[in-house]
N, C-alpha and C. Protein backbone atom coordinates (compact mmCIF):
# COMPACT_ATOMS: atom_id res chain seq x y z
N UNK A 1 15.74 4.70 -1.65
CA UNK A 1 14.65 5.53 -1.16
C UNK A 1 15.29 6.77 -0.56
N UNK A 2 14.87 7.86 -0.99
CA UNK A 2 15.44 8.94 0.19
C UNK A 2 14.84 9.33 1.26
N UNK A 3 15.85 10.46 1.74
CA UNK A 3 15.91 10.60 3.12
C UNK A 3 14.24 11.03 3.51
N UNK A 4 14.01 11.99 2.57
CA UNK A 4 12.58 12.36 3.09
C UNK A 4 11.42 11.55 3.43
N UNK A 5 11.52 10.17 2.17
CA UNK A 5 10.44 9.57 2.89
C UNK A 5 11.08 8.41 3.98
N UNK A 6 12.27 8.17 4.11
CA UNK A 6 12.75 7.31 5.33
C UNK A 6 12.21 8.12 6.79
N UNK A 7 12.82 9.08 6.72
CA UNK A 7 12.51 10.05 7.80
C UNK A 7 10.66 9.73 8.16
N UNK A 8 10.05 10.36 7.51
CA UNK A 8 8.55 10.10 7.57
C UNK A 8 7.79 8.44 7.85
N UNK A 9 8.91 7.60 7.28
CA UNK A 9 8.50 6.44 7.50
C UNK A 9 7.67 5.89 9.06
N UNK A 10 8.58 6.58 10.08
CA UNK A 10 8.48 5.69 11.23
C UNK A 10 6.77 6.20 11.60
N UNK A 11 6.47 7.34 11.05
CA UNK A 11 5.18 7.90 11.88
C UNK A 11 3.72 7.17 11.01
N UNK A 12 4.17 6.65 10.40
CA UNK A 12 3.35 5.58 9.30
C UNK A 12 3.11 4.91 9.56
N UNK A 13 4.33 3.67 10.54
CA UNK A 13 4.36 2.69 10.44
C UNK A 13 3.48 2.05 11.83
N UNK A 14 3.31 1.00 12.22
CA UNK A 14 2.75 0.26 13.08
C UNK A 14 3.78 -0.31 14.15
N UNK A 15 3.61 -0.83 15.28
CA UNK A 15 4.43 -1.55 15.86
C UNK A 15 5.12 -2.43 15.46
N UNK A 16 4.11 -3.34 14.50
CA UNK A 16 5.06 -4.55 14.10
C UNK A 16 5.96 -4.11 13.16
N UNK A 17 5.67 -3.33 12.64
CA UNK A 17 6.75 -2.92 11.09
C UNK A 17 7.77 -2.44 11.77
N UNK A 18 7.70 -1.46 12.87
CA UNK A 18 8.97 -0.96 13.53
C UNK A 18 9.85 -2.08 13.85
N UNK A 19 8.93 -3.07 15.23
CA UNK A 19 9.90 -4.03 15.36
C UNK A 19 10.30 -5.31 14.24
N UNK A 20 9.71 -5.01 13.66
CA UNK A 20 10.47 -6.02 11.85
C UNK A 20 11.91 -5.11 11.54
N UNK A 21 11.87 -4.17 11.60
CA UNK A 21 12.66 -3.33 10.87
C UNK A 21 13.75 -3.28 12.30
N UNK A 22 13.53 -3.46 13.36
CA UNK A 22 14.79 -3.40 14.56
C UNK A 22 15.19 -4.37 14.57
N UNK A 23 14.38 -5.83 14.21
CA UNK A 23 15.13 -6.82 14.48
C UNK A 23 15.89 -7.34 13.47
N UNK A 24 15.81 -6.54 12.09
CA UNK A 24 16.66 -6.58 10.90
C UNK A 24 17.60 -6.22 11.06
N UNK A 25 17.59 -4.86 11.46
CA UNK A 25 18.84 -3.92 11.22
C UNK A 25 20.08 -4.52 12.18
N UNK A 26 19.42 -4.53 13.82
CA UNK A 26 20.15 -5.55 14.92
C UNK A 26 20.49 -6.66 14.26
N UNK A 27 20.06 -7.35 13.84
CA UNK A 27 20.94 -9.12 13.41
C UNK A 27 21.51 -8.60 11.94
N UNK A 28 21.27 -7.84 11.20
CA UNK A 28 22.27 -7.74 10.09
C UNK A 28 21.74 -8.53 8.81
N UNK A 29 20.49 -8.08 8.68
CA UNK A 29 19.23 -8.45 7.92
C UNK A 29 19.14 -9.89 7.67
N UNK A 30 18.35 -10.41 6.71
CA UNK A 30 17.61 -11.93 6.36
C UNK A 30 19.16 -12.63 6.09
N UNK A 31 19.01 -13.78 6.00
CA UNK A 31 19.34 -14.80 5.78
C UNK A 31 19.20 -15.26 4.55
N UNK A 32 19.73 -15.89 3.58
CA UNK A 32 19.44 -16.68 2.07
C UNK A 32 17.63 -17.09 2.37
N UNK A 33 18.07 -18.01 3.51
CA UNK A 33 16.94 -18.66 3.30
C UNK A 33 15.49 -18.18 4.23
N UNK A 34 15.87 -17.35 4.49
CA UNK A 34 14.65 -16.20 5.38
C UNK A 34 14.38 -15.43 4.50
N UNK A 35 15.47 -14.79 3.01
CA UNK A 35 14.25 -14.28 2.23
C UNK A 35 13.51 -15.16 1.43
N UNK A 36 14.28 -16.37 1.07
CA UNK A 36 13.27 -17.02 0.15
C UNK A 36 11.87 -16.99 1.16
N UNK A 37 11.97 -17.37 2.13
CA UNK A 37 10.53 -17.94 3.24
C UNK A 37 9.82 -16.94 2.52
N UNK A 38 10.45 -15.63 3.18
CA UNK A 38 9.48 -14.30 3.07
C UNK A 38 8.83 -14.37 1.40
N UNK A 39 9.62 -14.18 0.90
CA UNK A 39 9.48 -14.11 -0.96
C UNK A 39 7.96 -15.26 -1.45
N UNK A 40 8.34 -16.75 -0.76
CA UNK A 40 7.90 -17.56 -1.14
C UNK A 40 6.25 -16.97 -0.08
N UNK A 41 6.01 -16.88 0.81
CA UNK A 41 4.76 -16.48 1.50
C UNK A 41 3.90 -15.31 0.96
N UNK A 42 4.97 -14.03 0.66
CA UNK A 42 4.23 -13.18 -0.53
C UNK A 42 3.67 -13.49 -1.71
N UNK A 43 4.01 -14.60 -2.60
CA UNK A 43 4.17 -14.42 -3.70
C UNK A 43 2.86 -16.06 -3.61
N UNK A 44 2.64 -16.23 -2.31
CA UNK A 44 1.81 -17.07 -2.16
C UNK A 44 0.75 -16.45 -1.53
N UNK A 45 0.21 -15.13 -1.52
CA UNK A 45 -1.09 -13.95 -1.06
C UNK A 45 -0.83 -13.79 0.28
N UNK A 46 0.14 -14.02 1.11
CA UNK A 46 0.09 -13.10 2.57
C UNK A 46 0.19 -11.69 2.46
N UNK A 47 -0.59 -11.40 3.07
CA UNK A 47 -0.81 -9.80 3.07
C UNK A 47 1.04 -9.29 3.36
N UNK A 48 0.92 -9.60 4.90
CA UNK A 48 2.01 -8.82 5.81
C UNK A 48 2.90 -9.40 5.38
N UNK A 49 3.50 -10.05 4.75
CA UNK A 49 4.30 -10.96 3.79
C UNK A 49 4.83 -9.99 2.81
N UNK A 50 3.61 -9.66 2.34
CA UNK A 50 3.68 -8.42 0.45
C UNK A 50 4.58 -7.58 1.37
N UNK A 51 3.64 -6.52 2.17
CA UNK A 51 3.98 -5.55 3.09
C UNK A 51 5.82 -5.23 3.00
N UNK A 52 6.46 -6.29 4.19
CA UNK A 52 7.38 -6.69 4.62
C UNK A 52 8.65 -7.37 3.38
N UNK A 53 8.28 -7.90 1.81
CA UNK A 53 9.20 -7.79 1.04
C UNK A 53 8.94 -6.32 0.50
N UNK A 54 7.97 -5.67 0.24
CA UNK A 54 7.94 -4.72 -0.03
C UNK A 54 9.26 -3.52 0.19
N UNK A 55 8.93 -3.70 2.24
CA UNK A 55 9.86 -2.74 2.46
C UNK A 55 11.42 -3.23 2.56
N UNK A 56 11.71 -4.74 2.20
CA UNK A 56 12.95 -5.18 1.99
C UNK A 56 13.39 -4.29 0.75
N UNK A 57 12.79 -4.17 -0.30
CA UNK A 57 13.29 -3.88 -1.35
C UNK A 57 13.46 -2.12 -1.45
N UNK A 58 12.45 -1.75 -0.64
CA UNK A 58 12.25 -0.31 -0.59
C UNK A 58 13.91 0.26 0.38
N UNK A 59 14.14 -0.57 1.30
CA UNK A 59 15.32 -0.38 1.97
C UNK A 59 16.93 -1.11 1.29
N UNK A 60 16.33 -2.17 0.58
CA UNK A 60 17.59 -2.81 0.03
C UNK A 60 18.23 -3.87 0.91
N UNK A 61 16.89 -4.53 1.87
CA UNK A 61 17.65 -5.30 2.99
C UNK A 61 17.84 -6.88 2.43
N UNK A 62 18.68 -6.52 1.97
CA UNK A 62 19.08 -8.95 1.25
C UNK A 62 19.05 -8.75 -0.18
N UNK A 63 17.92 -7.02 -0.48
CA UNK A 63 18.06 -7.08 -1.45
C UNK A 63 18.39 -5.76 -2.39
N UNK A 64 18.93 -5.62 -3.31
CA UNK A 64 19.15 -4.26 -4.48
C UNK A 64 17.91 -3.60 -4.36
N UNK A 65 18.06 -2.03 -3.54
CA UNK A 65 16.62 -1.64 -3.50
C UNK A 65 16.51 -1.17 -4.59
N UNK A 66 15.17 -1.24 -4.55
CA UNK A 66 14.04 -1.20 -6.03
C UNK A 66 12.83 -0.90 -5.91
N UNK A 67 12.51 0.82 -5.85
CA UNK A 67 11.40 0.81 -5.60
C UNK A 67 10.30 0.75 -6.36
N UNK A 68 10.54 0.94 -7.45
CA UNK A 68 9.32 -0.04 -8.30
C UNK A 68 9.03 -1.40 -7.76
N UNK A 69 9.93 -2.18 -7.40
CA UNK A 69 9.10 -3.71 -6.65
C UNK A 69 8.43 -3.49 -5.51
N UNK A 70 9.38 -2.68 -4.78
CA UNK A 70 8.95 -2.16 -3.35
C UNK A 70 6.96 -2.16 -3.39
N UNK A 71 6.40 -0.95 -4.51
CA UNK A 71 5.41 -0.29 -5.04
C UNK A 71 4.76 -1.42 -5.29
N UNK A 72 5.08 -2.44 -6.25
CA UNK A 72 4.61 -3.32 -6.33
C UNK A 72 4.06 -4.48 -5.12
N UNK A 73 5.07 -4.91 -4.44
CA UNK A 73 4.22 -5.56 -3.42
C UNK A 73 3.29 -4.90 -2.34
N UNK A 74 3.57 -3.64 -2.02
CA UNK A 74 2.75 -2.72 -1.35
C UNK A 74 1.36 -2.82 -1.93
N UNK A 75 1.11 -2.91 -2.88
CA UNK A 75 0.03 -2.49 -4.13
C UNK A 75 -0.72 -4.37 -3.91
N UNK A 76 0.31 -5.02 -3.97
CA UNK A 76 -1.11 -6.78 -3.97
C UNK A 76 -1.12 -6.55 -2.46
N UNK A 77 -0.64 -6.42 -1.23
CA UNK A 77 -0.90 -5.96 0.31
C UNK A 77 -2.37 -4.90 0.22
N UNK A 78 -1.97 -3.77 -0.26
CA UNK A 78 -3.10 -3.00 -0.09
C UNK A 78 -4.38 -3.48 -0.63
N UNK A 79 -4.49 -3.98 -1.46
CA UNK A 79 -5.50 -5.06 -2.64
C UNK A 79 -6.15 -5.68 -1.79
N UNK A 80 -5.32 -6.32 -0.41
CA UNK A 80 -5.90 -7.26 0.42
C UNK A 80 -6.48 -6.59 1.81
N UNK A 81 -6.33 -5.00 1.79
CA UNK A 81 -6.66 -4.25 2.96
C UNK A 81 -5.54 -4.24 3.63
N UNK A 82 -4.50 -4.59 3.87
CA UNK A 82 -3.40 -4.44 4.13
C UNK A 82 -3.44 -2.86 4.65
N UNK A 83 -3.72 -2.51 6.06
CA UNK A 83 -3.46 -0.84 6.08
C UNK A 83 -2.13 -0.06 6.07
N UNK A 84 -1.45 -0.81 6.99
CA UNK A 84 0.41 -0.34 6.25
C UNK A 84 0.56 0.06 5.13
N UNK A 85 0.38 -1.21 4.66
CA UNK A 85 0.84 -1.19 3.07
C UNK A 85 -0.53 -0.12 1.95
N UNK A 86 -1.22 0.21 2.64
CA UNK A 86 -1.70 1.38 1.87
C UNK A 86 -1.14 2.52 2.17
N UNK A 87 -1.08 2.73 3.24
CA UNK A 87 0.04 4.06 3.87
C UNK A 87 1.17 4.35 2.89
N UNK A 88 2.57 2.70 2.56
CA UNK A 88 3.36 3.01 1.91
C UNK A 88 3.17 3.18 0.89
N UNK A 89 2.00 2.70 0.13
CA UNK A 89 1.56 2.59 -1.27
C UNK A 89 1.30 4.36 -1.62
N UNK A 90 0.42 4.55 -0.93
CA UNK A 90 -0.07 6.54 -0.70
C UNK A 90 1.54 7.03 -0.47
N UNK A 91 2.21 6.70 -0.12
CA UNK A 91 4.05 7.56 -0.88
C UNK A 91 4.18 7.47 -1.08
N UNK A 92 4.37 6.31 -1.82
CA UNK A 92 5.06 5.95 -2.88
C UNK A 92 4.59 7.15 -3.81
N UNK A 93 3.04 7.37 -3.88
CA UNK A 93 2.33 8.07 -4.96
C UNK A 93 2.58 9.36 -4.74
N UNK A 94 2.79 9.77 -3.32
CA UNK A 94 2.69 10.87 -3.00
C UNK A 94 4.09 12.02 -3.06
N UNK A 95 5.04 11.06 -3.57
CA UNK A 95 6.83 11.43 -3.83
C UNK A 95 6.81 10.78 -5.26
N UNK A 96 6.31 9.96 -5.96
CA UNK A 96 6.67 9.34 -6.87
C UNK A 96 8.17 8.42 -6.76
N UNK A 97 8.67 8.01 -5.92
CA UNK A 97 8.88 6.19 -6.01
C UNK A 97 8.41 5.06 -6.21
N UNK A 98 9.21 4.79 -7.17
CA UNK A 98 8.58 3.47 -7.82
C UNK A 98 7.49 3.58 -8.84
N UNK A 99 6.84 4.78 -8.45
CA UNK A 99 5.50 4.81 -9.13
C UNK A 99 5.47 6.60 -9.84
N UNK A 100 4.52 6.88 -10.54
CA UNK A 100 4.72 7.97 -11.34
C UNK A 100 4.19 8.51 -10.25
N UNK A 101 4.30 9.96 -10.33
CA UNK A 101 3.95 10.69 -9.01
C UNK A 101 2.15 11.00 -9.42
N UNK A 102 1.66 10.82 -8.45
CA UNK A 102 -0.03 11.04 -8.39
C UNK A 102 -0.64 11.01 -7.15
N UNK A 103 -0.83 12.54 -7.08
CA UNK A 103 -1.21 13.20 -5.46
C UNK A 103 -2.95 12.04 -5.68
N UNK A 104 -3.69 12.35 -6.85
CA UNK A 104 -4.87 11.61 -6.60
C UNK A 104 -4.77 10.05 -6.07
N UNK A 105 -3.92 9.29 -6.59
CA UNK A 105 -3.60 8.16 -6.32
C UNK A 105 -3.47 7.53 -4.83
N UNK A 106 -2.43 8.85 -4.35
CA UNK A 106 -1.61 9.19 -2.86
C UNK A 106 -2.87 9.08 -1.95
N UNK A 107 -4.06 10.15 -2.18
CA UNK A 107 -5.13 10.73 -1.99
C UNK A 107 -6.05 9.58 -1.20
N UNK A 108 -6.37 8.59 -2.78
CA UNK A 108 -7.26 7.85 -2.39
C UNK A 108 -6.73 6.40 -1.43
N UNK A 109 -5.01 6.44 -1.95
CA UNK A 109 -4.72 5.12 -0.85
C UNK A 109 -4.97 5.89 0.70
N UNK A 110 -4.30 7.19 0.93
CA UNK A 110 -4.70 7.28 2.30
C UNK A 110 -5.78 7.52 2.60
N UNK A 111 -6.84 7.88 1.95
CA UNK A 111 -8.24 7.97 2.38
C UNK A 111 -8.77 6.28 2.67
N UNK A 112 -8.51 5.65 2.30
CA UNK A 112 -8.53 4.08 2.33
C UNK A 112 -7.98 3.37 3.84
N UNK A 113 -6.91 3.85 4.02
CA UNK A 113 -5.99 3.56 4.60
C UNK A 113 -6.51 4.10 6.57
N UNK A 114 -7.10 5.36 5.88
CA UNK A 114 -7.27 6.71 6.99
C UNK A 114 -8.43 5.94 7.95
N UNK A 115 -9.41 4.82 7.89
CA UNK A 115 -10.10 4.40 8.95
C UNK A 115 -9.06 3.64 10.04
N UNK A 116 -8.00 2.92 9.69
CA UNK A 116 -7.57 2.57 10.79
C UNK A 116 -6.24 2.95 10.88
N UNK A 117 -5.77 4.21 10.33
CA UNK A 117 -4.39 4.83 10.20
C UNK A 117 -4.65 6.23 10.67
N UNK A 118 -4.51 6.84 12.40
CA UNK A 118 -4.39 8.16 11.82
C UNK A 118 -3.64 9.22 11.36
N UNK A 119 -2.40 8.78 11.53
CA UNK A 119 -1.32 9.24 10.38
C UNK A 119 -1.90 8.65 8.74
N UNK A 120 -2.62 8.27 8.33
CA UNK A 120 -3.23 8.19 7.25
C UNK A 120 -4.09 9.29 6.75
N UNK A 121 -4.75 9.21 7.62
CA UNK A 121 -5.54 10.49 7.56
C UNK A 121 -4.83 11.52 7.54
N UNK A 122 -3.76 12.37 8.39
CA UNK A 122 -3.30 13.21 8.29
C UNK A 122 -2.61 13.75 7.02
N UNK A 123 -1.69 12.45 6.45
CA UNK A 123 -1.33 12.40 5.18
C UNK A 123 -2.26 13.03 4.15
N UNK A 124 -3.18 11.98 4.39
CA UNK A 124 -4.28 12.33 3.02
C UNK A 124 -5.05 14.02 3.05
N UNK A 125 -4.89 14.48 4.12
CA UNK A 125 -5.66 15.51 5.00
C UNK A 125 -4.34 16.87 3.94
N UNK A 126 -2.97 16.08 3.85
CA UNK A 126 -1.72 17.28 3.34
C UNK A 126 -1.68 17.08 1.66
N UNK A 127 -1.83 15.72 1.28
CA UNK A 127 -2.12 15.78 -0.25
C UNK A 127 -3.63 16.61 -0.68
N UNK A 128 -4.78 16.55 0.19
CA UNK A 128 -6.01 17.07 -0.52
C UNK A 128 -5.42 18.84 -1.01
N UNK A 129 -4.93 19.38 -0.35
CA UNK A 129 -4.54 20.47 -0.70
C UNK A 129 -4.04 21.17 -2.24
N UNK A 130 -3.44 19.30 -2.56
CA UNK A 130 -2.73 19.85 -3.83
C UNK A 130 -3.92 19.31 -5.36
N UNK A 131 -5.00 19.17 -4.79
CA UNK A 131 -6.03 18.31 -5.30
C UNK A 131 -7.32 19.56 -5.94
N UNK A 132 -7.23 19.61 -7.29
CA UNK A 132 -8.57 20.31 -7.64
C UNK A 132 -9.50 20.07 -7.08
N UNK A 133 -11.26 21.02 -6.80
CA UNK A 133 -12.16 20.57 -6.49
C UNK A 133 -12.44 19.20 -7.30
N UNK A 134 -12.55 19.09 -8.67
CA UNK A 134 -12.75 18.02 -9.73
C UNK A 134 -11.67 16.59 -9.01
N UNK A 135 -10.56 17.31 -9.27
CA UNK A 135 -9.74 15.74 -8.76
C UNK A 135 -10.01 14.91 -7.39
N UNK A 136 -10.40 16.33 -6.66
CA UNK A 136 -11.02 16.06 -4.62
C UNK A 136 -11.85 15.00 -5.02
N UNK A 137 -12.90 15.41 -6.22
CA UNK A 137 -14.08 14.31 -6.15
C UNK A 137 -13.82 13.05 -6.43
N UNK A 138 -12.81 13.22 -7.98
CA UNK A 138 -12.40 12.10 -8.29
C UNK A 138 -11.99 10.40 -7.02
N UNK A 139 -10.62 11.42 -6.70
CA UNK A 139 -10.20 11.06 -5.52
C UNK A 139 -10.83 10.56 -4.32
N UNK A 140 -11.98 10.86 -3.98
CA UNK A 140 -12.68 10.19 -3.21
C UNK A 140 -13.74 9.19 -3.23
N UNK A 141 -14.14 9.28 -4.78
CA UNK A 141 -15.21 8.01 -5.69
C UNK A 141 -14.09 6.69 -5.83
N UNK A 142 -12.88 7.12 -6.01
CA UNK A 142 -11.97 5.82 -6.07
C UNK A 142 -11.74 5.44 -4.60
N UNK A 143 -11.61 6.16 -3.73
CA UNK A 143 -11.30 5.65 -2.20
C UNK A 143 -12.23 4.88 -1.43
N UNK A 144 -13.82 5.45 -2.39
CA UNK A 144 -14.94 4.81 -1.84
C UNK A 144 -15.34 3.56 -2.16
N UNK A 145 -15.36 3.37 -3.98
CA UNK A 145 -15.24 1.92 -4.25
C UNK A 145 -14.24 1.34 -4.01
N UNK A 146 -12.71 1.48 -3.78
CA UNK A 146 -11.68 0.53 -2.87
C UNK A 146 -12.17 0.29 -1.39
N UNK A 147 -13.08 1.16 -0.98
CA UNK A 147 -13.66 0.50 0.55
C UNK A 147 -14.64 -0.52 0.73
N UNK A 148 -15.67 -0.17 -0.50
CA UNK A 148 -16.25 -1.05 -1.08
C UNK A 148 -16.19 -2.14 -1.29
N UNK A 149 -15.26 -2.95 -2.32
CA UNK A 149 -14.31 -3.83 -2.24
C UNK A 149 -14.13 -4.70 -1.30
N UNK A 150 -13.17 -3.41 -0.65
CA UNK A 150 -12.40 -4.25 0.28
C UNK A 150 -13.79 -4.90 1.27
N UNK A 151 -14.30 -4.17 1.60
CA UNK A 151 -15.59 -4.46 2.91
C UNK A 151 -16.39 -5.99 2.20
N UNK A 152 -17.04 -5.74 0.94
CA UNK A 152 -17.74 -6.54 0.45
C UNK A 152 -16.79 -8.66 -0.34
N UNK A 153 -15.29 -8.58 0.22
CA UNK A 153 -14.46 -9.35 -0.20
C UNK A 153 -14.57 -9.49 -1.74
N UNK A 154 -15.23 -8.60 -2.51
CA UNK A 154 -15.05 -8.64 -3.75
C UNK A 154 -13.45 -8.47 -4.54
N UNK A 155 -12.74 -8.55 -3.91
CA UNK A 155 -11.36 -8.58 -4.07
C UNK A 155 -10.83 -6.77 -4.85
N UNK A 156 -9.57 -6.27 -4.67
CA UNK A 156 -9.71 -4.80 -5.09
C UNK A 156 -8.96 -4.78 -6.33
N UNK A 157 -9.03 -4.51 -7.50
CA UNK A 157 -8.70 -4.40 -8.50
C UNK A 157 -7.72 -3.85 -8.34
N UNK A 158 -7.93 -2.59 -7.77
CA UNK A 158 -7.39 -1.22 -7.75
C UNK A 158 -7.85 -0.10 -7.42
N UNK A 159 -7.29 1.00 -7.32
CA UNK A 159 -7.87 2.32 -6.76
C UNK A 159 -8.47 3.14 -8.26
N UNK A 160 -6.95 3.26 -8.93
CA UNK A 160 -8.05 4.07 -10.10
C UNK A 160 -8.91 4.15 -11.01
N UNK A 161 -9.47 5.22 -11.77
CA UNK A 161 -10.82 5.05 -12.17
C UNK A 161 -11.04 3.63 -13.47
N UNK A 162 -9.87 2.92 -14.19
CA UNK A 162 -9.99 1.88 -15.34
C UNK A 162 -10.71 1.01 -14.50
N UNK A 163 -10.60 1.01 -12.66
CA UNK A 163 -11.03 -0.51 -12.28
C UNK A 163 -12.19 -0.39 -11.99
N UNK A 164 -12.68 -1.03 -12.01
CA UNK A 164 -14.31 -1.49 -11.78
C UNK A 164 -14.69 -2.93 -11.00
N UNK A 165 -16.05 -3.10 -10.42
CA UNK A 165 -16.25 -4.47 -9.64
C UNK A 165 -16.73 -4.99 -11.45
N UNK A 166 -16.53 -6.53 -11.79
CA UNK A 166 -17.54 -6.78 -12.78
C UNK A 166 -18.07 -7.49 -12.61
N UNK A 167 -19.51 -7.70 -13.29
CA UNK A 167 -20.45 -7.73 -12.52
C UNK A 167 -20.83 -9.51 -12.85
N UNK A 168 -21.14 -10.03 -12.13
CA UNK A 168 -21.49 -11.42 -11.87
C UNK A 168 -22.42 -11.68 -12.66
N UNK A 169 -22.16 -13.10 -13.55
CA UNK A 169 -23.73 -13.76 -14.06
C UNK A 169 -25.01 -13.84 -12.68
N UNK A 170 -26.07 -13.60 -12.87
CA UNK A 170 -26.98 -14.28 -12.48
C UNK A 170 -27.17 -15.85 -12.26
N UNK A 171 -27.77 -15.56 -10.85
CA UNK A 171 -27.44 -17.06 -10.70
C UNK A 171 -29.02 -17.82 -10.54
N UNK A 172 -29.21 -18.94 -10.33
CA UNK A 172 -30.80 -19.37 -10.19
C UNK A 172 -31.24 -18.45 -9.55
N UNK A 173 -30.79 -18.58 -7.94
CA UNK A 173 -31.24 -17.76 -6.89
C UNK A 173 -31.41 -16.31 -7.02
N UNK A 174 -31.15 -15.47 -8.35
CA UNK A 174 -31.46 -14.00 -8.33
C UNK A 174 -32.41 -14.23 -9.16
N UNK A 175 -32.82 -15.32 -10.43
CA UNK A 175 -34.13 -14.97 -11.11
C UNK A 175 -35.67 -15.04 -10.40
């Protein structure tokens, strides 16, 4: 990861992520069997789990950083409302690590992100700039059905426009 978005990292992050990340660096990161834990709890739907291998990989802590995985667990975290992990997910997009670069993408994770992030907001507030009127709109119809989503536990597909809610059989109780 470079310096630019390390640097930017800390004003992103939350308390707990800071102190995750002090009490790594101080003990001289995970253990064999502290990443499996971690690995095995992500890969079993903990949000702050995704989050937290996420930024193992994004930093390279136990493990070969990789920020395409990094992107990746950020991305099933944010899925789950995860607000961190939409923050990192929105740089990833917003530098293109890990992920192809897409200010709209960037856009709509921090607009997502921006009710309980206000360094989210601010973010999203410095990508709209680079955003056509057309893409502004775009960008904010995807931020709205990911709130959607997320609010209604319909689970989040995703932010961009291929995803969609689909739509449920009818059940007795609606005829």
């Amino acid at each position: 990861m470079n310096k630019k978005i390390t640097t930017t990292v800390y004003f992103g992050a939350t308390v707990s992520v800071l102190l995750w990340f002090v009490f790594l660096f101080s003990s001289g990161g995970f253990g064999p069997s502290d990443f499996k834990l971690l690995k095995g709890l992500a890969e079993g739907g903990d949000a702050d789990a995704q989050l937290h291998l996420g930024l193992a990989y994004a930093y390279g802590v136990d493990v070969s950083e990789d920020d395409a995985e990094a992107a990746k667990w950020y991305r099933l975290a944010s899925k789950q409302g995860q607000p961190d992990a939409q923050v990192f997910l929105g740089m990833a997009y917003e530098t293109g690590e890990g992920v192809p670069q897409d200010y709209l993408e960037a856009y709509a994770w921090f607009d997502v992100a921006s009710s309980s992030d206000k360094n989210a907001e601010l973010r999203r507030d410095r990508v709209k700039v680079l955003l056509s009127t057309s893409e502004l709109v775009l960008g904010e119809q995807r931020a709205e059905r990911a709130k959607l989503l997320l609010q209604t536990g319909a689970g989040l597909i995703g932010v961009s426009s291929s995803d969609s809610p689909k739509e449920k059989p009818p059940t007795k109780s609606d005829r």
